[in-house]
C-alpha atoms as a PDB file:
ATOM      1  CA  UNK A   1      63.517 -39.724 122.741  1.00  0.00           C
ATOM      2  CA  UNK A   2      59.893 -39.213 121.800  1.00  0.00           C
ATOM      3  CA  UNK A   3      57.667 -38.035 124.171  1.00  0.00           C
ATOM      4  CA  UNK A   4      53.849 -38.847 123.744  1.00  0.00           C
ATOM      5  CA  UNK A   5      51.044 -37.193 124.772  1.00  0.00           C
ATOM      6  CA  UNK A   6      47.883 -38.867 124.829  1.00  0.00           C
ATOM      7  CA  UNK A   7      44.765 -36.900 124.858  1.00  0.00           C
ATOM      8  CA  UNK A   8      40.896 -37.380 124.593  1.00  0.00           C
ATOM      9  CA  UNK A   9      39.409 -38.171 121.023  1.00  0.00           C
ATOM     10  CA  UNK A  10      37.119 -35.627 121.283  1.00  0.00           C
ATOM     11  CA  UNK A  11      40.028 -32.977 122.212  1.00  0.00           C
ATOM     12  CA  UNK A  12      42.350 -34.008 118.860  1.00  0.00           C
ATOM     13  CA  UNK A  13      41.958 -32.059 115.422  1.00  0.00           C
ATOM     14  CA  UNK A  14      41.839 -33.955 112.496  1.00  0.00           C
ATOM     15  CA  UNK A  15      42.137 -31.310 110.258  1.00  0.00           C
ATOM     16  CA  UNK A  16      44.754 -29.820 108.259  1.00  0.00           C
ATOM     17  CA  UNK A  17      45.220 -27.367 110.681  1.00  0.00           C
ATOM     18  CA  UNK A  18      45.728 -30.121 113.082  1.00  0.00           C
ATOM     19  CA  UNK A  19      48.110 -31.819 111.403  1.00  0.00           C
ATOM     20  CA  UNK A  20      50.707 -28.439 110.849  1.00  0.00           C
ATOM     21  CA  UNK A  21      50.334 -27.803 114.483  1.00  0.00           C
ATOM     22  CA  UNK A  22      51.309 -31.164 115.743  1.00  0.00           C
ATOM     23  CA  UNK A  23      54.137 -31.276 113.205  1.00  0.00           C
ATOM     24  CA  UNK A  24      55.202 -28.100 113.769  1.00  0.00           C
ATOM     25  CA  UNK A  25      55.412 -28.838 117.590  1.00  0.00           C
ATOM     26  CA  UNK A  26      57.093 -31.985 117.157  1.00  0.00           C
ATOM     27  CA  UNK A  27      60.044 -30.097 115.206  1.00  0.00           C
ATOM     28  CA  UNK A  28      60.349 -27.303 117.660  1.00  0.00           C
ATOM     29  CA  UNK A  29      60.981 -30.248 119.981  1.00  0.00           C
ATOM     30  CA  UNK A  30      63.146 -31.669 118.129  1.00  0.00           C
ATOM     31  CA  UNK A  31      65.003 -28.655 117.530  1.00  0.00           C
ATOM     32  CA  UNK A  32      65.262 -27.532 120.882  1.00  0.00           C
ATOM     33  CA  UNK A  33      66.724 -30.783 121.422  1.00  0.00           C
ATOM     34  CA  UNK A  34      69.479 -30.700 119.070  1.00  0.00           C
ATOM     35  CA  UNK A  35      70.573 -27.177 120.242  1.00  0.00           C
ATOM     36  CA  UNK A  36      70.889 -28.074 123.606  1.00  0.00           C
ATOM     37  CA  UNK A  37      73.953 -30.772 122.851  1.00  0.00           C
ATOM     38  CA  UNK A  38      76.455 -28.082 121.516  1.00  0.00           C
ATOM     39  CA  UNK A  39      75.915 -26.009 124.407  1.00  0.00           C
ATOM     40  CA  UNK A  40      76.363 -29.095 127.321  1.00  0.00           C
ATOM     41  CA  UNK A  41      79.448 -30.263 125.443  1.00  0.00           C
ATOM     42  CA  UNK A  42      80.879 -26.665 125.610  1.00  0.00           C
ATOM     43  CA  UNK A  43      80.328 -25.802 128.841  1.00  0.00           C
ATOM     44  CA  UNK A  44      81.467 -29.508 129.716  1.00  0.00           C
ATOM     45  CA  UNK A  45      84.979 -28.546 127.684  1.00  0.00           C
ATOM     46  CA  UNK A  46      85.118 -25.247 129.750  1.00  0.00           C
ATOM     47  CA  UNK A  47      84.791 -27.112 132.797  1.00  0.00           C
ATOM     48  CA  UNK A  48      87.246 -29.705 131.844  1.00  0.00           C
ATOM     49  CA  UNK A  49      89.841 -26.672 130.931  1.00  0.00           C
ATOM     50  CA  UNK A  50      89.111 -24.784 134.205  1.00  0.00           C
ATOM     51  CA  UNK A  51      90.050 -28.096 136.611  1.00  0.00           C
ATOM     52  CA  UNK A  52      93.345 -28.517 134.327  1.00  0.00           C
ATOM     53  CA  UNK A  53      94.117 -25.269 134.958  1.00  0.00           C
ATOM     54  CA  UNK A  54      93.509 -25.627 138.664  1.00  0.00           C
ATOM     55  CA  UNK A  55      95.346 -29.018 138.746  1.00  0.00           C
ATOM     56  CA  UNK A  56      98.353 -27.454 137.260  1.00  0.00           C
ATOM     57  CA  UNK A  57      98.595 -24.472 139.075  1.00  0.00           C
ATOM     58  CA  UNK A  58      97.597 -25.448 142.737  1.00  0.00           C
ATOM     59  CA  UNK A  59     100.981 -26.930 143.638  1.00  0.00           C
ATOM     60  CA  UNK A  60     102.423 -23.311 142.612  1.00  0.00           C
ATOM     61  CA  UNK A  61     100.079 -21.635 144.862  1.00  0.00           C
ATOM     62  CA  UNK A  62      98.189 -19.790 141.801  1.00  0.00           C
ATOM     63  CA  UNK A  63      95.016 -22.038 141.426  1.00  0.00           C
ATOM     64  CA  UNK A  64      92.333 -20.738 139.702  1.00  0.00           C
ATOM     65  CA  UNK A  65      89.249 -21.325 142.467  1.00  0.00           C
END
């Protein structure tokens, strides 16, 4: 998902320096967007484990929350 961000021609560099910055911004986006998959699918997998655990035990009377 890109996000845009429109802003004033007067306010945009055109420059070299303008360029690296953008790009540079873009790919912490981007990278702070990959990162953040592993960690929802783990916790998601801890979650999943914790509930199994509960299922199995709560008949026993040992469950887990």
């Amino acid at each position: 998902m890109a996000i845009h961000q429109d802003t004033a021609a007067g306010d945009r560099s055109t420059g070299l320096k303008g360029n690296v910055v953008r790009a540079l911004s873009a790919a912490g986006i981007a990278i702070t967007q990959l990162a953040s998959g592993p960690n929802t699918a783990f916790l998601a997998v801890l979650v999943l484990l914790w509930t199994a655990v509960t299922a199995v035990t709560s008949p026993v009377g040992v469950g887990c929350s």
